[in-house]
Structures are given as structure tokens and as C-alpha cells.
C-alpha atoms as a PDB file:
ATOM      1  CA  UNK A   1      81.499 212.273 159.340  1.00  0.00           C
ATOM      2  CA  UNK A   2      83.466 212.179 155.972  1.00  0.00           C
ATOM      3  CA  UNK A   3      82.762 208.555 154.311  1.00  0.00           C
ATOM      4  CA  UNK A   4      84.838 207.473 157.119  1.00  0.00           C
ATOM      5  CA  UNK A   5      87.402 209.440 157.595  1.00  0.00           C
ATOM      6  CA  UNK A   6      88.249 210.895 161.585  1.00  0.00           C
ATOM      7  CA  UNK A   7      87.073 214.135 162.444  1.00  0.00           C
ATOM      8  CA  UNK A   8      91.133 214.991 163.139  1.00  0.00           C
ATOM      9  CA  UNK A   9      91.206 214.941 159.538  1.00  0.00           C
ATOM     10  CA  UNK A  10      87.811 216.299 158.222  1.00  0.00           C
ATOM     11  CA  UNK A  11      86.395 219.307 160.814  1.00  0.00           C
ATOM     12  CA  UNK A  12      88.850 222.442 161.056  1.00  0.00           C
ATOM     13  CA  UNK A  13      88.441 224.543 157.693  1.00  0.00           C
ATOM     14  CA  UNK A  14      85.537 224.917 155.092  1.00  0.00           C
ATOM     15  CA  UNK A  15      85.439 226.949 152.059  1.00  0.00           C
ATOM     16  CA  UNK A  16      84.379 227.045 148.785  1.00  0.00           C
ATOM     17  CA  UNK A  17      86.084 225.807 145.366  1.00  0.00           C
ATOM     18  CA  UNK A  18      86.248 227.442 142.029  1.00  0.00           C
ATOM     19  CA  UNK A  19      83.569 226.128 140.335  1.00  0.00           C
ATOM     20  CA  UNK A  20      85.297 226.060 137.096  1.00  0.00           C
ATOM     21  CA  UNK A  21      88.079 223.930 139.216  1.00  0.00           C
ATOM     22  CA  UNK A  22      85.789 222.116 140.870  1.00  0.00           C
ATOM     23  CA  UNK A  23      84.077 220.915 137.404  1.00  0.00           C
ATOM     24  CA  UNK A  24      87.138 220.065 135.892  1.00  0.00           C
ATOM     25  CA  UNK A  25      89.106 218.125 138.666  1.00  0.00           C
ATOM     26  CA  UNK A  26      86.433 216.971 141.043  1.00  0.00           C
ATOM     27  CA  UNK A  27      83.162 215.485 139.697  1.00  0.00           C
ATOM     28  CA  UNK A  28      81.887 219.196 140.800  1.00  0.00           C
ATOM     29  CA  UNK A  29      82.276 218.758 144.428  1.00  0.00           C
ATOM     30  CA  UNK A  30      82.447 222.316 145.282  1.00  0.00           C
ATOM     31  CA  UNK A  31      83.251 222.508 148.885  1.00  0.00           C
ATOM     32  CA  UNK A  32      86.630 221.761 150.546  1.00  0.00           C
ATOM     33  CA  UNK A  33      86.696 220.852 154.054  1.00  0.00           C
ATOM     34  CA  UNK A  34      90.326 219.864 156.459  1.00  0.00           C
ATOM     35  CA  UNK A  35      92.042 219.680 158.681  1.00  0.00           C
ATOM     36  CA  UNK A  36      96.341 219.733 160.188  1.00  0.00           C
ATOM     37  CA  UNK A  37      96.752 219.484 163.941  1.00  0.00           C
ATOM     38  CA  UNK A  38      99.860 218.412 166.062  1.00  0.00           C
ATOM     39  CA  UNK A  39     101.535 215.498 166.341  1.00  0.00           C
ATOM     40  CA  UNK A  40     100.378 212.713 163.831  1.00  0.00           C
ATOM     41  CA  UNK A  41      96.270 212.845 164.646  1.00  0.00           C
ATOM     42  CA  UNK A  42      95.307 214.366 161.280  1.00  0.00           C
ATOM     43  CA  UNK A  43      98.351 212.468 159.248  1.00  0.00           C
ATOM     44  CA  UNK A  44     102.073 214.022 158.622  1.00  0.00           C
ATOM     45  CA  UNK A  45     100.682 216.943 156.090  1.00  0.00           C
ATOM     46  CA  UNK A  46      97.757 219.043 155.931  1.00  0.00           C
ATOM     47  CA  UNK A  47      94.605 217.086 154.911  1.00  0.00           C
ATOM     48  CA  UNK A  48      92.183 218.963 152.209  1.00  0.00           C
ATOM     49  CA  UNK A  49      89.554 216.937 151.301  1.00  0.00           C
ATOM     50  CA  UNK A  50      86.553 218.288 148.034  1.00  0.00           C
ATOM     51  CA  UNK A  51      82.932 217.277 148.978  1.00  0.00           C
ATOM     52  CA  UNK A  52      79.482 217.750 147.962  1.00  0.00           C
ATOM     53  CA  UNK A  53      77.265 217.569 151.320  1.00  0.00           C
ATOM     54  CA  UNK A  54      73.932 218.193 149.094  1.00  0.00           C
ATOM     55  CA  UNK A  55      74.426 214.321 147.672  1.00  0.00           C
ATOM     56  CA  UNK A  56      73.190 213.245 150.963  1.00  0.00           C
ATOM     57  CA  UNK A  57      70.193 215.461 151.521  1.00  0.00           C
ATOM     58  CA  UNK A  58      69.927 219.040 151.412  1.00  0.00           C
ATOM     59  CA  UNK A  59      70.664 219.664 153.747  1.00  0.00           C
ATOM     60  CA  UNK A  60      71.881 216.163 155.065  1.00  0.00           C
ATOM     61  CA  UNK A  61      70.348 215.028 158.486  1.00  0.00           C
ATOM     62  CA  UNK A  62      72.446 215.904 161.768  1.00  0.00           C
ATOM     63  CA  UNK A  63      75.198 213.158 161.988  1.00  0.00           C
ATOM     64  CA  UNK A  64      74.606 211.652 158.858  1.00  0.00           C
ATOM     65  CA  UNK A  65      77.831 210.584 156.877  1.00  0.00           C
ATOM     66  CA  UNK A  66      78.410 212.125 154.091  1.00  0.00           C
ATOM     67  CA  UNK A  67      79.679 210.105 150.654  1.00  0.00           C
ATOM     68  CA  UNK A  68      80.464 212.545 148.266  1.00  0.00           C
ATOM     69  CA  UNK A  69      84.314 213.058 149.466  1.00  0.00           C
ATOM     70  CA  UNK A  70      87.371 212.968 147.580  1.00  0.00           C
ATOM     71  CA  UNK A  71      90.627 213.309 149.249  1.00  0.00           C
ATOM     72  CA  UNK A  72      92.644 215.897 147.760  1.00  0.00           C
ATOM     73  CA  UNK A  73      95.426 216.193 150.043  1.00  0.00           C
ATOM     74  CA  UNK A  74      96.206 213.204 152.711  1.00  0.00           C
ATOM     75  CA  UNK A  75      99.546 212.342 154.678  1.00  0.00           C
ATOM     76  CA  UNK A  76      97.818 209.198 155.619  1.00  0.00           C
ATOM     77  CA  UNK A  77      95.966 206.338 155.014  1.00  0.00           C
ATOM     78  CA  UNK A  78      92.373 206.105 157.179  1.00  0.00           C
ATOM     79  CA  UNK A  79      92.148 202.333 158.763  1.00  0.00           C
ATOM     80  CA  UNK A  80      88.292 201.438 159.974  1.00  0.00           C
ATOM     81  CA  UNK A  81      87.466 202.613 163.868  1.00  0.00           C
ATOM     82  CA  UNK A  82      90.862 203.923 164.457  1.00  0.00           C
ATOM     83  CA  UNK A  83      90.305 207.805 165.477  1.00  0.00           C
ATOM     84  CA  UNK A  84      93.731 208.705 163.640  1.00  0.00           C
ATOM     85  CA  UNK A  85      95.462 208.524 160.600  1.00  0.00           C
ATOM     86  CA  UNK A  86      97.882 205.740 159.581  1.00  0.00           C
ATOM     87  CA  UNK A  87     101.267 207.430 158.826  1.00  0.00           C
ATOM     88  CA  UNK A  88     104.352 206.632 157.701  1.00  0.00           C
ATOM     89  CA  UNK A  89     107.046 208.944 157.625  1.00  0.00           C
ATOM     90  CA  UNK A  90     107.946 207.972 154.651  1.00  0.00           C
ATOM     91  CA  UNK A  91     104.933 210.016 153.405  1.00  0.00           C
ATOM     92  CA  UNK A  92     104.868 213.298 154.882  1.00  0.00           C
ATOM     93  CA  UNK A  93     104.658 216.688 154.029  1.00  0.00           C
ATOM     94  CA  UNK A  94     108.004 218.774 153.049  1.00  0.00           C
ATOM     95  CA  UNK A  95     109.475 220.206 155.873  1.00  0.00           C
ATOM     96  CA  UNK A  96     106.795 218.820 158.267  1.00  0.00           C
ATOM     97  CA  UNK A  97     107.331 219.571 162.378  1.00  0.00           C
ATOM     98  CA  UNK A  98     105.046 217.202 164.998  1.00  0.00           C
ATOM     99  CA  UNK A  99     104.473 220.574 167.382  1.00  0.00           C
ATOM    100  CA  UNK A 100     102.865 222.072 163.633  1.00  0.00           C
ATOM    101  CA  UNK A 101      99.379 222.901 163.896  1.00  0.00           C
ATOM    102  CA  UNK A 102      97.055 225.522 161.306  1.00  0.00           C
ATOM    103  CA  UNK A 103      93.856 226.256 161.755  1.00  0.00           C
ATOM    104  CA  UNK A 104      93.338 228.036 157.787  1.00  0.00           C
ATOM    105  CA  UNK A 105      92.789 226.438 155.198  1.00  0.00           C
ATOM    106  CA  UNK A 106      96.528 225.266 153.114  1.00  0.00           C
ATOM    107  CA  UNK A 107      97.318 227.670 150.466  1.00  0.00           C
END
């Protein structure tokens, strides 16, 4: 789990950042991690989020939390034990469709 966040959000794509990027814009988290499925599980957007698993162990335990995550992209707002993403369509992504659904990273 991300420091809370659903695993609608957190579990689809994984891949490394620049570390030069990463030291300059994220406390040198330097993996990115996300997620965008349909309808409104994962928020109205793409979610990309910069972690550092290695914080919590390394490697971390099986199903520990992790801490070390900064959300980088988010089309909603994550409320305690609900397994989805608070939207509001006021916040959404450019363009966004409910039926969307990537399984790459955003780029």
C-alpha cells in the first residue's frame, strides 16, 4: 500500500525517474508508480505518484505500507477506508472519457 492511498490508484505501472529529475523535484524518490482505470476508481485523470520503497526496508516486508510517496499527478482526493478516489468533476483531466482506461505509464 501507498501511505494510504487505494491500490486503483497506486498498482498498474512502475518505472524509473531521472535521477537528475528526481533530485531536483522529488526529495530523490526515484521510482514512479500509477495507475488510470475506467470509470472514476483511480480518480478523473491518470494518477502518477514518485516513491522511494527502500525508506521502509530494503527491501520492505510483504504488505508493509510504504511512506515515502509523493503524489505527482492525482484527479482526486484519497478519504480514509474508502477503496476509491474522491472526485469532483470539477477536477479532472482534459478531455477525460469514464470508458478510458491505460495500462502505460502517462507520457
Amino acid at each position: 500500500m501507498f501511505d494510504g492511498y487505494t491500490n486503483y490508484a497506486t498498482s498498474d505501472y512502475l518505472f524509473e525517474i531521472p535521477p537528475d529529475w528526481a533530485e531536483t523535484y522529488v526529495k530523490g524518490y526515484r521510482l514512479a508508480s500509477g495507475r488510470f482505470r475506467e470509470g472514476v476508481w483511480s480518480g478523473l485523470g491518470p494518477v502518477l505518484f514518485a516513491c522511494a520503497p527502500w525508506v521502509d526496508g530494503n527491501p520492505p516486508m510483504p504488505g508493509s505500507t510504504l511512506t515515502a510517496v509523493q503524489p505527482l499527478l492525482l484527479y482526486g482526493r484519497q478519504i480514509s477506508d474508502l477503496p476509491d478516489l474522491q472526485t469532483d468533476v470539477e477536477v479532472c483531466m482534459a478531455g477525460y472519457a469514464e470508458a478510458d482506461h491505460w495500462w502505460a505509464a502517462p507520457g
